[in-house]
Protein backbone atom coordinates (compact mmCIF):
# COMPACT_ATOMS: atom_id res chain seq x y z
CA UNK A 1 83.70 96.51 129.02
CA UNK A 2 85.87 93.55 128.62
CA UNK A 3 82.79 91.96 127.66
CA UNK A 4 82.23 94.07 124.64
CA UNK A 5 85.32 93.58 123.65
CA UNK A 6 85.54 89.87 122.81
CA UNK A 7 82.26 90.04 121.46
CA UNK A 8 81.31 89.25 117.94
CA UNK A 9 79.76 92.33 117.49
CA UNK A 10 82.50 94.45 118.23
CA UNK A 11 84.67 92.30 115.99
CA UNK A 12 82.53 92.62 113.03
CA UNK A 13 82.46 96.26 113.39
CA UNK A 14 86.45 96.60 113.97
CA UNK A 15 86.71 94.41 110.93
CA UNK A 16 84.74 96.37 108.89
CA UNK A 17 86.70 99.35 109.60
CA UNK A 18 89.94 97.24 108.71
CA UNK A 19 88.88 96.12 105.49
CA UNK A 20 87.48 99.07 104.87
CA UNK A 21 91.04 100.81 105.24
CA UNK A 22 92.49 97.94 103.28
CA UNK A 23 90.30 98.38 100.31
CA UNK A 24 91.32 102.46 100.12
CA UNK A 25 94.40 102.24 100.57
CA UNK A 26 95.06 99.47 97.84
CA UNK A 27 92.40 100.67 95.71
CA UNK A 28 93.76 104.29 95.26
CA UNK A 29 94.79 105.28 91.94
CA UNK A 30 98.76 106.08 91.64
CA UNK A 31 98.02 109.48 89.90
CA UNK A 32 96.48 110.40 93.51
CA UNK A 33 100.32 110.60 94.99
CA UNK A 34 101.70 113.75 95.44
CA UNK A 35 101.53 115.18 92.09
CA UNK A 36 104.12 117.91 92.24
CA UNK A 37 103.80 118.77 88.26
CA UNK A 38 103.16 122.41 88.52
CA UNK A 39 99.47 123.25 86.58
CA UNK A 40 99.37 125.07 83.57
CA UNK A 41 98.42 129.09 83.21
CA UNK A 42 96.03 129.69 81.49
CA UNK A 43 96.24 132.78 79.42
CA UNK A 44 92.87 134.22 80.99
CA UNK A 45 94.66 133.82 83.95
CA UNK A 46 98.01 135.27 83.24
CA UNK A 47 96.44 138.58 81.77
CA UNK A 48 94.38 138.82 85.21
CA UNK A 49 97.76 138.11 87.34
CA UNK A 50 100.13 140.64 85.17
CA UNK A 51 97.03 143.68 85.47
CA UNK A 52 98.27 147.13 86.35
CA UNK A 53 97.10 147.64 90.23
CA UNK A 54 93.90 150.07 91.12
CA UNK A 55 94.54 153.74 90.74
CA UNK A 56 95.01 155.57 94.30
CA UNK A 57 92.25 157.34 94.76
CA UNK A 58 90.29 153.99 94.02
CA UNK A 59 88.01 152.40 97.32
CA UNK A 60 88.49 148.79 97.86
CA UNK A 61 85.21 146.92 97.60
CA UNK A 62 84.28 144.96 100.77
């Protein structure tokens, strides 16, 4: 086990996983952050949400 791990293969593979997670993280866009900017209704949408509900006597579709 020790072995393995001083060998180059092992560190060519670990490095590739480090560079790998250097290149995302620095190449990420800053839009990609948390955008907390709430999304505009559509007004499709907003007639769908504000709908009277199903009469009583109506069976829910499975």
């Amino acid at each position: 086990m020790i072995a393995f791990l001083k060998s180059d293969m092992f560190r060519n593979f670990a490095g590739g996983f480090v560079l790998g997670t250097i290149g995302i993280l620095s190449l990420q866009s800053a839009e990609a952050h948390y955008d907390q900017t709430p999304a505009p209704v559509s007004a499709g949408y907003s007639t769908v949400a504000q709908a009277s509900p199903a009469p009583a006597g109506a069976k829910a579709a499975l």
